[in-house]
PDB file of N, CA and C in Angstrom:
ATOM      1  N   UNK A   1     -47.896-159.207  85.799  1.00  0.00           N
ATOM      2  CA  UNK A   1     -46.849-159.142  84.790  1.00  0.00           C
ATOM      3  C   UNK A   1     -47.072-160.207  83.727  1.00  0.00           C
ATOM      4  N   UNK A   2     -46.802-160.151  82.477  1.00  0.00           N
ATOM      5  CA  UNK A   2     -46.822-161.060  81.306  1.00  0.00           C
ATOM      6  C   UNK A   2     -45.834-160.194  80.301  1.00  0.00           C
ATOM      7  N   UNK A   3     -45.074-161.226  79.474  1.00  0.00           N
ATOM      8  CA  UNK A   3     -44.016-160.700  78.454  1.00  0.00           C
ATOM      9  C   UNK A   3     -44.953-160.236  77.539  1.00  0.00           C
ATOM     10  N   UNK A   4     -43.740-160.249  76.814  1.00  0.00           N
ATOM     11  CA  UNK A   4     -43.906-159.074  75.831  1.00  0.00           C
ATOM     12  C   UNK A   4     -44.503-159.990  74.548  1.00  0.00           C
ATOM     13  N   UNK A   5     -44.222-161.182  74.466  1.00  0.00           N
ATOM     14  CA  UNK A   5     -45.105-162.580  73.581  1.00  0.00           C
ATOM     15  C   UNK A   5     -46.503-162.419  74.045  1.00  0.00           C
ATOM     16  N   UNK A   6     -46.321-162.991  75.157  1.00  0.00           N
ATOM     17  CA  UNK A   6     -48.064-162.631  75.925  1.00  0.00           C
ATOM     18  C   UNK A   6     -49.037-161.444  75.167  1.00  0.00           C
ATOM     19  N   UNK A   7     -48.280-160.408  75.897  1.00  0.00           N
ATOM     20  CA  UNK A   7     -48.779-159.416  74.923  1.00  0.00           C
ATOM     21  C   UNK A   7     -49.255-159.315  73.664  1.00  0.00           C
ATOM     22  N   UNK A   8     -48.248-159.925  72.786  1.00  0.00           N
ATOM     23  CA  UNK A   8     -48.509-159.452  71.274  1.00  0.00           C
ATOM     24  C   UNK A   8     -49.390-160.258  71.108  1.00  0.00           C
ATOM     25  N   UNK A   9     -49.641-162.011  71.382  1.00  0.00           N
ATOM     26  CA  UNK A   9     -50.585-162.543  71.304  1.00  0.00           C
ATOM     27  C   UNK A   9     -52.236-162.163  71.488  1.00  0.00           C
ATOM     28  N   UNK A  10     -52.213-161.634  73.183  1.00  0.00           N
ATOM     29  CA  UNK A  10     -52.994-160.910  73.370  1.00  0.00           C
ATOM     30  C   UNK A  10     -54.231-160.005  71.992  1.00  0.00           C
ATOM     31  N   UNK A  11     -52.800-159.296  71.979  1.00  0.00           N
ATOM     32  CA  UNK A  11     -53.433-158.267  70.534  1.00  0.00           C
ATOM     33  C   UNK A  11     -53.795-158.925  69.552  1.00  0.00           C
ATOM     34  N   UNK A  12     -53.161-159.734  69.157  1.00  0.00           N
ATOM     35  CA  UNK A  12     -53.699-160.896  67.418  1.00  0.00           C
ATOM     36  C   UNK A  12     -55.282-160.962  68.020  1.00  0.00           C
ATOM     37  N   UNK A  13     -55.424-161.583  69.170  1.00  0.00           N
ATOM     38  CA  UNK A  13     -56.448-162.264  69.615  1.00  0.00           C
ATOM     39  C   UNK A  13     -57.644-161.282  69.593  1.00  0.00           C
ATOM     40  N   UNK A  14     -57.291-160.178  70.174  1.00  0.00           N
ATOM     41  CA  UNK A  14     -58.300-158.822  70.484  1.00  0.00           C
ATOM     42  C   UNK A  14     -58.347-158.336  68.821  1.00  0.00           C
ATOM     43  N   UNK A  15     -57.353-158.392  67.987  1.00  0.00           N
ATOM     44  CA  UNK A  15     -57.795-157.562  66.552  1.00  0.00           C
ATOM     45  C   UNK A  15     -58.598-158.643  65.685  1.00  0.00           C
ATOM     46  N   UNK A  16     -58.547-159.701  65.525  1.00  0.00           N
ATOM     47  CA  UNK A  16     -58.351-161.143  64.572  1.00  0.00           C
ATOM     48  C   UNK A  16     -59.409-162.188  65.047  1.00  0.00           C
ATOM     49  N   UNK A  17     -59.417-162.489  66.606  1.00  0.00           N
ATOM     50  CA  UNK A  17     -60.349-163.267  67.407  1.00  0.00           C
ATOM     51  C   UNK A  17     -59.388-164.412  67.602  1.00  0.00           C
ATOM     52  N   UNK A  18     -60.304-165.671  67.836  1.00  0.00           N
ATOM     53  CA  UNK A  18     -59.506-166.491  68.371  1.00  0.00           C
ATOM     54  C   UNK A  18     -58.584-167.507  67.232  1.00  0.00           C
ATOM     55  N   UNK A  19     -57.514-167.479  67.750  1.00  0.00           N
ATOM     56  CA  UNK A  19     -56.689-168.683  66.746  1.00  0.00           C
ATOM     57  C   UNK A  19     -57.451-170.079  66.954  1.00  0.00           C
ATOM     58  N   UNK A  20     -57.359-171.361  65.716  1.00  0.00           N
ATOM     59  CA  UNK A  20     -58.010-171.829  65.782  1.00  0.00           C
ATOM     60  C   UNK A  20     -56.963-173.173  66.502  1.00  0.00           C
ATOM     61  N   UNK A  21     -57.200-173.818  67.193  1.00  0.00           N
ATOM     62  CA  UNK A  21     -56.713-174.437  67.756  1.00  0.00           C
ATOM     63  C   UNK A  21     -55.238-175.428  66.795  1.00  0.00           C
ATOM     64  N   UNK A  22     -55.618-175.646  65.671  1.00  0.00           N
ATOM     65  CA  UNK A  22     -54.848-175.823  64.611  1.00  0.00           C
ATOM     66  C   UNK A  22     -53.069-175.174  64.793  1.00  0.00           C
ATOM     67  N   UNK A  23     -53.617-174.165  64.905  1.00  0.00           N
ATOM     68  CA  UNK A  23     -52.547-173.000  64.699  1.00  0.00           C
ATOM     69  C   UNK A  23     -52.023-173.081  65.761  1.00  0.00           C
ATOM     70  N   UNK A  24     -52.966-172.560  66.638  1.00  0.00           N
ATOM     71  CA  UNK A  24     -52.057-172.340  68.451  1.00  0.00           C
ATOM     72  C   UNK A  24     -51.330-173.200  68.410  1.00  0.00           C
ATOM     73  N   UNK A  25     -51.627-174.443  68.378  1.00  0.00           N
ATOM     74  CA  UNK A  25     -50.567-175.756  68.691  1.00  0.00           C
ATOM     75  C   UNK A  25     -49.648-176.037  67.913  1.00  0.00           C
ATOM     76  N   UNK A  26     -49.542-175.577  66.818  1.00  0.00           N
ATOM     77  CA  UNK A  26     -48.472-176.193  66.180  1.00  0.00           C
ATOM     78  C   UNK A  26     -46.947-175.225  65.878  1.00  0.00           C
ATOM     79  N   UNK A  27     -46.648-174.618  66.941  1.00  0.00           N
ATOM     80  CA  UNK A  27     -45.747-173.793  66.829  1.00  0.00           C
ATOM     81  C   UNK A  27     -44.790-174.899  67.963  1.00  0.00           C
ATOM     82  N   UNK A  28     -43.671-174.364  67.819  1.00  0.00           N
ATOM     83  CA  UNK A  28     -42.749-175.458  69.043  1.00  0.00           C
ATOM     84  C   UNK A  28     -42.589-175.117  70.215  1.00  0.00           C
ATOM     85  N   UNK A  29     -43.413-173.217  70.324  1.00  0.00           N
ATOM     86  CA  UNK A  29     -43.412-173.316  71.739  1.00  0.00           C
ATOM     87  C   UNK A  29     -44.603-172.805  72.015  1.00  0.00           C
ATOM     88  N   UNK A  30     -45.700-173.560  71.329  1.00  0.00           N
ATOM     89  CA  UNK A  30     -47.160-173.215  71.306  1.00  0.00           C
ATOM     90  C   UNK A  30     -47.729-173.654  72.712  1.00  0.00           C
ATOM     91  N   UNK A  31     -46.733-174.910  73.474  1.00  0.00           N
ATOM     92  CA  UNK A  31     -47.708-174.722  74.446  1.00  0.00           C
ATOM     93  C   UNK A  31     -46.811-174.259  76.051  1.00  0.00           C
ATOM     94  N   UNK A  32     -45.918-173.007  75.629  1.00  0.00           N
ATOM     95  CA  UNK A  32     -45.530-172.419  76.814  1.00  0.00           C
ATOM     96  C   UNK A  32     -46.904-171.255  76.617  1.00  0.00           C
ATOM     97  N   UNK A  33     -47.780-171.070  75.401  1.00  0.00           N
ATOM     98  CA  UNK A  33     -48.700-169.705  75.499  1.00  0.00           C
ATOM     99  C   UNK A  33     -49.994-170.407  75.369  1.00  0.00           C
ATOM    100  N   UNK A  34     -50.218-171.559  75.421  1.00  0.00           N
ATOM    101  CA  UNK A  34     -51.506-172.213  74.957  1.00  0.00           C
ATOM    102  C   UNK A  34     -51.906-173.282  75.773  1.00  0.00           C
ATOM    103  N   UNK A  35     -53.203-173.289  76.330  1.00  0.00           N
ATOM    104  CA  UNK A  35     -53.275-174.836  76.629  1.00  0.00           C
ATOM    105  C   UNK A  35     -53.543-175.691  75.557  1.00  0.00           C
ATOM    106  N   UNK A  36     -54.226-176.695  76.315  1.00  0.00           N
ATOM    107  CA  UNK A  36     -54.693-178.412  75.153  1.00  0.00           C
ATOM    108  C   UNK A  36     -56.223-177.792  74.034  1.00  0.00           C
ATOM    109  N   UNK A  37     -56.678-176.676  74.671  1.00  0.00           N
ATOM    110  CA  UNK A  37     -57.736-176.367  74.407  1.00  0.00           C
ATOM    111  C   UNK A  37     -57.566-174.995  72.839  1.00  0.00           C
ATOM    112  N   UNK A  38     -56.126-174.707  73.139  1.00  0.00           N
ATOM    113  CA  UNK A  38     -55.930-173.795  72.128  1.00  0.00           C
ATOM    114  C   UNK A  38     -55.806-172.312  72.748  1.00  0.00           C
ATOM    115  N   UNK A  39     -56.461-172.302  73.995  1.00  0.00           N
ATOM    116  CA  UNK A  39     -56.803-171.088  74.494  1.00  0.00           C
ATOM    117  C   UNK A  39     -55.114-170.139  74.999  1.00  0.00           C
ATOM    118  N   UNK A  40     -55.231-168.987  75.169  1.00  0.00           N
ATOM    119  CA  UNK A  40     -54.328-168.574  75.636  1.00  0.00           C
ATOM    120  C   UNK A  40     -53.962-168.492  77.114  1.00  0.00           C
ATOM    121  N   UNK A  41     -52.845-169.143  77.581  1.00  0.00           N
ATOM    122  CA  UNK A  41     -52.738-169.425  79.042  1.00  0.00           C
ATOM    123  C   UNK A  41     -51.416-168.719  79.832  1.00  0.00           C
ATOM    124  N   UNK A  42     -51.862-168.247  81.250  1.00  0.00           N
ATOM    125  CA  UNK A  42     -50.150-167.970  81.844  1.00  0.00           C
ATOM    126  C   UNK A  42     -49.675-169.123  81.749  1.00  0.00           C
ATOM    127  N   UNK A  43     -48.386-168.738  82.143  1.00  0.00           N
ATOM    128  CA  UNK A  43     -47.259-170.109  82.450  1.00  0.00           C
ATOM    129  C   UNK A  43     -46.798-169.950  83.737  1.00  0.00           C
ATOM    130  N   UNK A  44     -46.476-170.939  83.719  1.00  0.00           N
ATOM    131  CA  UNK A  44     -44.968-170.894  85.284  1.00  0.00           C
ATOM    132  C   UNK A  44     -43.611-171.575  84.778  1.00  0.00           C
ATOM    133  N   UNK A  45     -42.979-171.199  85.432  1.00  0.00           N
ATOM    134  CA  UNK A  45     -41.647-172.434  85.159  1.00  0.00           C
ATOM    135  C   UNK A  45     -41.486-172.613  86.216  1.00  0.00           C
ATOM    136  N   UNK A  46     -40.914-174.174  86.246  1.00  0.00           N
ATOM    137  CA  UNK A  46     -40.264-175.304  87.438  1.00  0.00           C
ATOM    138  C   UNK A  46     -39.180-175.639  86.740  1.00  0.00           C
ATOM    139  N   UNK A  47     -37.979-175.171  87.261  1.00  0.00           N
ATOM    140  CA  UNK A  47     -36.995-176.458  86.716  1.00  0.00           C
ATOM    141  C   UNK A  47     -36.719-176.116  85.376  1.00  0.00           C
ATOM    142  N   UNK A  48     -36.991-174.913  84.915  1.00  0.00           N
ATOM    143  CA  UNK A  48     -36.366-174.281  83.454  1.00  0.00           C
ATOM    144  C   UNK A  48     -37.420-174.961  82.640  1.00  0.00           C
ATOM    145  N   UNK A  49     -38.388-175.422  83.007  1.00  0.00           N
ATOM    146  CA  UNK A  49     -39.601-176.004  81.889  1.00  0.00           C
ATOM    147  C   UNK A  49     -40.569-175.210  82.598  1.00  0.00           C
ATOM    148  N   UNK A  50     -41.289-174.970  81.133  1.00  0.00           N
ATOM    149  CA  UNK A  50     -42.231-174.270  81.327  1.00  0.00           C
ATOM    150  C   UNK A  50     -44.305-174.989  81.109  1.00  0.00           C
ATOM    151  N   UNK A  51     -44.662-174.414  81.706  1.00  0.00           N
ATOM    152  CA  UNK A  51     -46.246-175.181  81.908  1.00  0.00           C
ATOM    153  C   UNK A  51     -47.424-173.900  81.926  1.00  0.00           C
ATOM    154  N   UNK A  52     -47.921-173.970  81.260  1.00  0.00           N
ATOM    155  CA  UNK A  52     -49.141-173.718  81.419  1.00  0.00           C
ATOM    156  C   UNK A  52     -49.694-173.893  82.289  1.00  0.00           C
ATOM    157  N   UNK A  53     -50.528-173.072  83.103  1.00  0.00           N
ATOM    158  CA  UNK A  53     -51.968-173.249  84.049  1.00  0.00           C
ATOM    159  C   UNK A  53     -53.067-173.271  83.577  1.00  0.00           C
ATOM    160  N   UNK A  54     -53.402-173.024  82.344  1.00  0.00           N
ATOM    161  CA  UNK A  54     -54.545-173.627  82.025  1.00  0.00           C
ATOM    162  C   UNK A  54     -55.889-171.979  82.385  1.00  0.00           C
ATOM    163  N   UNK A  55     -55.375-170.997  82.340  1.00  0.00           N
ATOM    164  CA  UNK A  55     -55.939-169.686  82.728  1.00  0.00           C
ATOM    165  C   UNK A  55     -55.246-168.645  81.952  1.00  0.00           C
ATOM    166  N   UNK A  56     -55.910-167.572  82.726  1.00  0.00           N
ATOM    167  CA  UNK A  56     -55.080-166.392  81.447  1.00  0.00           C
ATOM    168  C   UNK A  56     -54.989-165.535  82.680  1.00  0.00           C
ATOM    169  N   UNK A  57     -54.373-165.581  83.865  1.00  0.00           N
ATOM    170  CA  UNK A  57     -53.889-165.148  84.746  1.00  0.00           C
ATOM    171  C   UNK A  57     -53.276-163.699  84.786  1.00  0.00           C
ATOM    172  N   UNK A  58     -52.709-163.488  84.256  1.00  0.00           N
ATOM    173  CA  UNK A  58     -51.516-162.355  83.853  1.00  0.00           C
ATOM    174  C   UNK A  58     -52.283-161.275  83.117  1.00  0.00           C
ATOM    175  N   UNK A  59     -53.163-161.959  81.938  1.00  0.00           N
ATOM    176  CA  UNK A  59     -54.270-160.359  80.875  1.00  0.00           C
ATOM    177  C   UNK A  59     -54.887-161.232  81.540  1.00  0.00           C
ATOM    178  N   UNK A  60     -55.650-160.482  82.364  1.00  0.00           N
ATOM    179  CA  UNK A  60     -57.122-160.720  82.744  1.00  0.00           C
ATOM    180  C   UNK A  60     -57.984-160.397  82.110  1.00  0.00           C
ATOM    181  N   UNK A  61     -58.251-159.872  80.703  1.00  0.00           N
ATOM    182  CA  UNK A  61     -59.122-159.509  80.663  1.00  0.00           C
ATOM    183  C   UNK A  61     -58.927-159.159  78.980  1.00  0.00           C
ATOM    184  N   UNK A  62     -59.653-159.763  77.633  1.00  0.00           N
ATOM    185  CA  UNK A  62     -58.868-159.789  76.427  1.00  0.00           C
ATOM    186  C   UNK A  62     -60.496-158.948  76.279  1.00  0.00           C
ATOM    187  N   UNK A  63     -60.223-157.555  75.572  1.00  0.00           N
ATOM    188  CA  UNK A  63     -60.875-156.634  74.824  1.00  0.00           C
ATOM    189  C   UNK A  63     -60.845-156.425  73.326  1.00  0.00           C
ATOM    190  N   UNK A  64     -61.683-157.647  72.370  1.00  0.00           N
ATOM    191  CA  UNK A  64     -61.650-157.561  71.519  1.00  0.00           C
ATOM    192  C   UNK A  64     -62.184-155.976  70.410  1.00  0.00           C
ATOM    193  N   UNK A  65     -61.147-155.630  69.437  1.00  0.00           N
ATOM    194  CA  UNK A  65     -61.310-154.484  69.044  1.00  0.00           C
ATOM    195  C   UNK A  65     -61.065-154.831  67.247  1.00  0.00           C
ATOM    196  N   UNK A  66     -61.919-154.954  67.013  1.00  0.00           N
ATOM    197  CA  UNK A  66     -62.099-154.943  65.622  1.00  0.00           C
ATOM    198  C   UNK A  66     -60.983-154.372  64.420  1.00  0.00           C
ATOM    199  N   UNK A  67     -60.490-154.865  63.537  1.00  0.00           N
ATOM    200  CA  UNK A  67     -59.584-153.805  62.716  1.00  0.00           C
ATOM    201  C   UNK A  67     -60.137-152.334  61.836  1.00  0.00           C
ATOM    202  N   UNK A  68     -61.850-152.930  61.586  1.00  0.00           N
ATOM    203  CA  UNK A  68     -62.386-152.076  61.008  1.00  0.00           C
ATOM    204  C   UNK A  68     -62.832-150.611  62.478  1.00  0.00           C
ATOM    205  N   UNK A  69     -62.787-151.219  63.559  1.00  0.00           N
ATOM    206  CA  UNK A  69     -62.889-150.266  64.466  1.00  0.00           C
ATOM    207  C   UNK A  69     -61.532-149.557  64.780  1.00  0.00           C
ATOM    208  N   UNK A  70     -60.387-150.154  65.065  1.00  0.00           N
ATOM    209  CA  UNK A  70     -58.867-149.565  65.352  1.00  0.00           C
ATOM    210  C   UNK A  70     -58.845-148.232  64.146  1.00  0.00           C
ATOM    211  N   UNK A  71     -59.412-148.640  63.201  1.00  0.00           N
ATOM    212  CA  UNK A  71     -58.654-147.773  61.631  1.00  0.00           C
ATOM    213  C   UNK A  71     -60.119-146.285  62.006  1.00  0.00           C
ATOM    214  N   UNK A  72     -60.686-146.599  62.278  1.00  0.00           N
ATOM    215  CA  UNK A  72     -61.720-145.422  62.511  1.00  0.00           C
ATOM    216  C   UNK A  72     -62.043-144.580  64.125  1.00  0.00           C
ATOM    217  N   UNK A  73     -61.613-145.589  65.096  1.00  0.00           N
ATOM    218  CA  UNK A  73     -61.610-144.875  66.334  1.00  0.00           C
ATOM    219  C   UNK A  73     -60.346-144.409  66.631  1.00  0.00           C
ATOM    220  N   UNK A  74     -59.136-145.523  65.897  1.00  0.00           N
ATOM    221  CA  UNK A  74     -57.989-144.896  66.701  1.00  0.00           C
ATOM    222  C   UNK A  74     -57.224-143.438  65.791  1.00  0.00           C
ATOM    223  N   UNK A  75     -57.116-144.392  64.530  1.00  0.00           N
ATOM    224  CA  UNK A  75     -56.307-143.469  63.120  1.00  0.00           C
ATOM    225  C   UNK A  75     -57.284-142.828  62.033  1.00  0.00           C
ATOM    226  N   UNK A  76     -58.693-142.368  62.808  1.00  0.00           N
ATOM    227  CA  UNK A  76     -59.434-141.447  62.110  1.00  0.00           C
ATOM    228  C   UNK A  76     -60.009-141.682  60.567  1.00  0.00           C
ATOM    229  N   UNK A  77     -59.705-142.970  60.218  1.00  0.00           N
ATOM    230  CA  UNK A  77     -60.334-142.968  58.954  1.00  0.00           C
ATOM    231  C   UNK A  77     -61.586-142.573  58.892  1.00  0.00           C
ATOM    232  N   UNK A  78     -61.805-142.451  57.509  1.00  0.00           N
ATOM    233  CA  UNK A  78     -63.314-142.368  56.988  1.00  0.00           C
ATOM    234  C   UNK A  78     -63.317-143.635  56.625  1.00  0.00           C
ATOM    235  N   UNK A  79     -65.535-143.739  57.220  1.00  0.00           N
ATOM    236  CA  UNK A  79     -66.079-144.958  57.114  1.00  0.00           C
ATOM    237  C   UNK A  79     -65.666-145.906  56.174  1.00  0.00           C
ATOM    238  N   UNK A  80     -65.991-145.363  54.893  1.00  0.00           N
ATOM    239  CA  UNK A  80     -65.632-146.253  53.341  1.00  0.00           C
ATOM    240  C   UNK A  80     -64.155-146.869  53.427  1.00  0.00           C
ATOM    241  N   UNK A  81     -63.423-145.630  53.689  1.00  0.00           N
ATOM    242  CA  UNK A  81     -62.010-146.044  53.417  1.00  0.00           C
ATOM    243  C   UNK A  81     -61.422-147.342  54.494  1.00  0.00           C
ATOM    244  N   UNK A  82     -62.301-146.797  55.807  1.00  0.00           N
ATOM    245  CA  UNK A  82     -61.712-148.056  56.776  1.00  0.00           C
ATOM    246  C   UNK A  82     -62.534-149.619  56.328  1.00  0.00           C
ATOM    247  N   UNK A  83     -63.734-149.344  55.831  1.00  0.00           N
ATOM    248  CA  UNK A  83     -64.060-150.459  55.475  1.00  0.00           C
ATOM    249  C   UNK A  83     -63.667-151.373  54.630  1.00  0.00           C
ATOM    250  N   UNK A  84     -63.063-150.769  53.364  1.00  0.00           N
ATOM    251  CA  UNK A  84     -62.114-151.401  52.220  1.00  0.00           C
ATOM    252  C   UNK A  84     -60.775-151.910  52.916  1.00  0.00           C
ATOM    253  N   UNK A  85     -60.380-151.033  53.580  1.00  0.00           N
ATOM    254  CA  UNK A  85     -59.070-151.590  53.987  1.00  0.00           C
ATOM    255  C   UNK A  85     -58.799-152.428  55.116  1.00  0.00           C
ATOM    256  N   UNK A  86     -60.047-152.848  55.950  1.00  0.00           N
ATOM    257  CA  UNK A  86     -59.682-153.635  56.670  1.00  0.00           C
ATOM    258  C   UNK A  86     -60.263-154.428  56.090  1.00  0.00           C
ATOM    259  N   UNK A  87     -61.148-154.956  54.739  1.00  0.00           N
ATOM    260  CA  UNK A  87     -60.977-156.098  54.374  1.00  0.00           C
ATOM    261  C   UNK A  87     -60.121-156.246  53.735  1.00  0.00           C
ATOM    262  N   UNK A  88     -59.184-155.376  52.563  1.00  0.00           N
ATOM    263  CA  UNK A  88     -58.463-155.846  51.896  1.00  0.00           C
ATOM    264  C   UNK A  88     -57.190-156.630  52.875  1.00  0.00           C
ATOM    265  N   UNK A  89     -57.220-155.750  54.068  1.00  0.00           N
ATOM    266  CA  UNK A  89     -55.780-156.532  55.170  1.00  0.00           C
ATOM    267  C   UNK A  89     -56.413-157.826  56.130  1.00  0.00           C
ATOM    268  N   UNK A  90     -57.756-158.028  55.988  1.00  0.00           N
ATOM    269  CA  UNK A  90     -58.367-159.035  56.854  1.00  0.00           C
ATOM    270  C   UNK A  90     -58.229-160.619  55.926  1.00  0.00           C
ATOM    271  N   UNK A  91     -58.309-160.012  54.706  1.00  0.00           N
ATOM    272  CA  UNK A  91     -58.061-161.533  53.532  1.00  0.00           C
ATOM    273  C   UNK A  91     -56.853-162.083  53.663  1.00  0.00           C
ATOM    274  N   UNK A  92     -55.693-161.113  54.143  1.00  0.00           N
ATOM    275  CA  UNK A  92     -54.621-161.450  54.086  1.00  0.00           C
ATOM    276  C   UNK A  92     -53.982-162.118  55.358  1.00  0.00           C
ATOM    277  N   UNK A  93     -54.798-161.942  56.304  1.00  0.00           N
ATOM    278  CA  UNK A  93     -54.640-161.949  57.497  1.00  0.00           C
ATOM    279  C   UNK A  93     -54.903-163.631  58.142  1.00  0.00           C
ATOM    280  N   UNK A  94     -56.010-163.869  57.781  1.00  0.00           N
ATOM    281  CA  UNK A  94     -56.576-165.306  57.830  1.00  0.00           C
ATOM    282  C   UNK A  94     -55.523-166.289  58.503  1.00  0.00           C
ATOM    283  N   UNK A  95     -55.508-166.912  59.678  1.00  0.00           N
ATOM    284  CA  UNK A  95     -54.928-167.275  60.283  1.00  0.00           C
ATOM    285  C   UNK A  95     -54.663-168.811  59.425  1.00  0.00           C
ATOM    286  N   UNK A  96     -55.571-169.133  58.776  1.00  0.00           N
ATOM    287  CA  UNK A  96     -55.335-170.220  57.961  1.00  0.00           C
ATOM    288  C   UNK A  96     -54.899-169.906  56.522  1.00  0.00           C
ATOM    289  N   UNK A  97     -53.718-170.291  56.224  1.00  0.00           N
ATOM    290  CA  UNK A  97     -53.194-170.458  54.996  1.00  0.00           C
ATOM    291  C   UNK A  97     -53.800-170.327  54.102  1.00  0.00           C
ATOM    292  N   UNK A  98     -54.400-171.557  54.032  1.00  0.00           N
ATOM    293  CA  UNK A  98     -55.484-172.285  52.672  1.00  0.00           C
ATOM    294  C   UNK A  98     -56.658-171.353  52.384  1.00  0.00           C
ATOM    295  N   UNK A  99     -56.617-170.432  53.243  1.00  0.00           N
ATOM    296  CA  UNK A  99     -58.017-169.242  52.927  1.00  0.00           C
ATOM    297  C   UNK A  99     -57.543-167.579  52.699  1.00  0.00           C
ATOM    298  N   UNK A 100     -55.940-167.329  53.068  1.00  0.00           N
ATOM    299  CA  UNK A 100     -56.007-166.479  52.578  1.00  0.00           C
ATOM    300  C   UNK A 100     -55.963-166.149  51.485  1.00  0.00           C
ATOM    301  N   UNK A 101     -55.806-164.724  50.953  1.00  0.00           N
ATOM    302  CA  UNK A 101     -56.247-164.094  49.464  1.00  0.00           C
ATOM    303  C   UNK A 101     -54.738-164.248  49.191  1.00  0.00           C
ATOM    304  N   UNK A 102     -54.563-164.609  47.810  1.00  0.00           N
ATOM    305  CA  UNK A 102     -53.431-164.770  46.736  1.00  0.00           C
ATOM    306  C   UNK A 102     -52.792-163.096  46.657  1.00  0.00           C
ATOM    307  N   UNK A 103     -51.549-163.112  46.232  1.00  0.00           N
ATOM    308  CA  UNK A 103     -51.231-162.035  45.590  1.00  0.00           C
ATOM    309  C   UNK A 103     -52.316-161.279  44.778  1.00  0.00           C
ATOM    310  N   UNK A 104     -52.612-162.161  43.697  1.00  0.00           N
ATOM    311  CA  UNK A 104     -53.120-161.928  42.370  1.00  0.00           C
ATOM    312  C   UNK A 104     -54.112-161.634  42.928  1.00  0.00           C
ATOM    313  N   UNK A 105     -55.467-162.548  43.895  1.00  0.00           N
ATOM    314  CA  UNK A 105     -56.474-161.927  44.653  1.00  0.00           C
ATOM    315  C   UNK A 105     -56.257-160.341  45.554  1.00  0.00           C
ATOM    316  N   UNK A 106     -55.445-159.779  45.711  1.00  0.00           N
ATOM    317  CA  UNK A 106     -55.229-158.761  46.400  1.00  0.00           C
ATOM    318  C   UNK A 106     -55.038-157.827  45.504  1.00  0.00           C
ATOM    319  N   UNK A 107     -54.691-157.908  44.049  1.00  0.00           N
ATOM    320  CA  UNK A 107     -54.294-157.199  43.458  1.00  0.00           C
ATOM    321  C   UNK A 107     -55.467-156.450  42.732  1.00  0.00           C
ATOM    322  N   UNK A 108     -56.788-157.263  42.912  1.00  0.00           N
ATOM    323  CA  UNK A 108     -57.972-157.211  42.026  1.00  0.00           C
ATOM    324  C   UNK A 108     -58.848-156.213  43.291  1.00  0.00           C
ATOM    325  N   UNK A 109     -58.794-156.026  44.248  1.00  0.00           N
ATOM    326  CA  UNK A 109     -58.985-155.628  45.340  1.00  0.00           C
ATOM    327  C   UNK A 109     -59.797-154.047  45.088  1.00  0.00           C
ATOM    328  N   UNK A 110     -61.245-153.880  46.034  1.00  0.00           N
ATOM    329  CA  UNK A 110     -61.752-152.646  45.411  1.00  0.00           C
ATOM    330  C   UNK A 110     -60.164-151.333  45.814  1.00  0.00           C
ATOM    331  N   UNK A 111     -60.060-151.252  47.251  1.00  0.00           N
ATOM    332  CA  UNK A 111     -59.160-150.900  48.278  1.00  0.00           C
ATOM    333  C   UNK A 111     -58.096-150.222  47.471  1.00  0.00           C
ATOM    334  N   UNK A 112     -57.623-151.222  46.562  1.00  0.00           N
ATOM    335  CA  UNK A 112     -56.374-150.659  45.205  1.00  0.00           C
ATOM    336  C   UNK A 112     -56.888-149.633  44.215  1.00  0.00           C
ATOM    337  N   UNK A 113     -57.999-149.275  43.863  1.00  0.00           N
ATOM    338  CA  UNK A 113     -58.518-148.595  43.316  1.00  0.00           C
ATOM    339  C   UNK A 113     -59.354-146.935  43.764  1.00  0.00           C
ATOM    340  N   UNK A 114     -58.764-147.402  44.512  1.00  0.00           N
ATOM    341  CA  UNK A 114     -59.396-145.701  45.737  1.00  0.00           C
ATOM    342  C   UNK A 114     -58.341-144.417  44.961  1.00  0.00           C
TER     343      UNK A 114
END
């Protein structure tokens, strides 16, 4: 068993790859889902606090799946089209701030022009 956080994390991780340790940690309850390492971990609770084990116990097993693959294996795109559009949504995506694409950068976008 793992919630439904677990989960969604899970998925960021399998579409996106790994968060960079930056990120994982700095949420306020970054480390009921994270260890010291950034990685994604079960928890336990003792005592209404919660801890990490330091494992990924619960998803055993993280199957990374590409966005440019989801848009063509799952929702049938064509090649071109999935390729534009999972970069135009991958710029935006950037787990770091400081690198994603601007409005104005998105707007210039081949993807908008299809």
């Amino acid at each position: 068993n793992f919630s439904l956080e677990e989960d969604h994390l899970a998925h960021i991780i399998e579409l996106l790859g790994m968060i960079p340790v930056s990120v994982a940690l700095s949420g306020k309850y970054s480390y009921e889902y994270f260890n010291r390492k950034g990685d994604l971990c079960a928890t336990i609770i003792i005592n209404y606090d919660c801890f990490c084990t330091g494992d990924l116990r619960r998803i055993a097993v993280l199957r990374p799946w590409g966005l440019y693959e989801v848009l063509v294996e799952k929702y049938d795109f064509l090649l071109r089209e999935a390729s534009l559009f999972s970069d135009f949504l991958l710029q935006m995506l950037d787990f770091l701030p400081e690198r994603r694409a601007t409005a104005a950068q998105c707007l210039k976008h081949p993807w908008l022009k299809l």
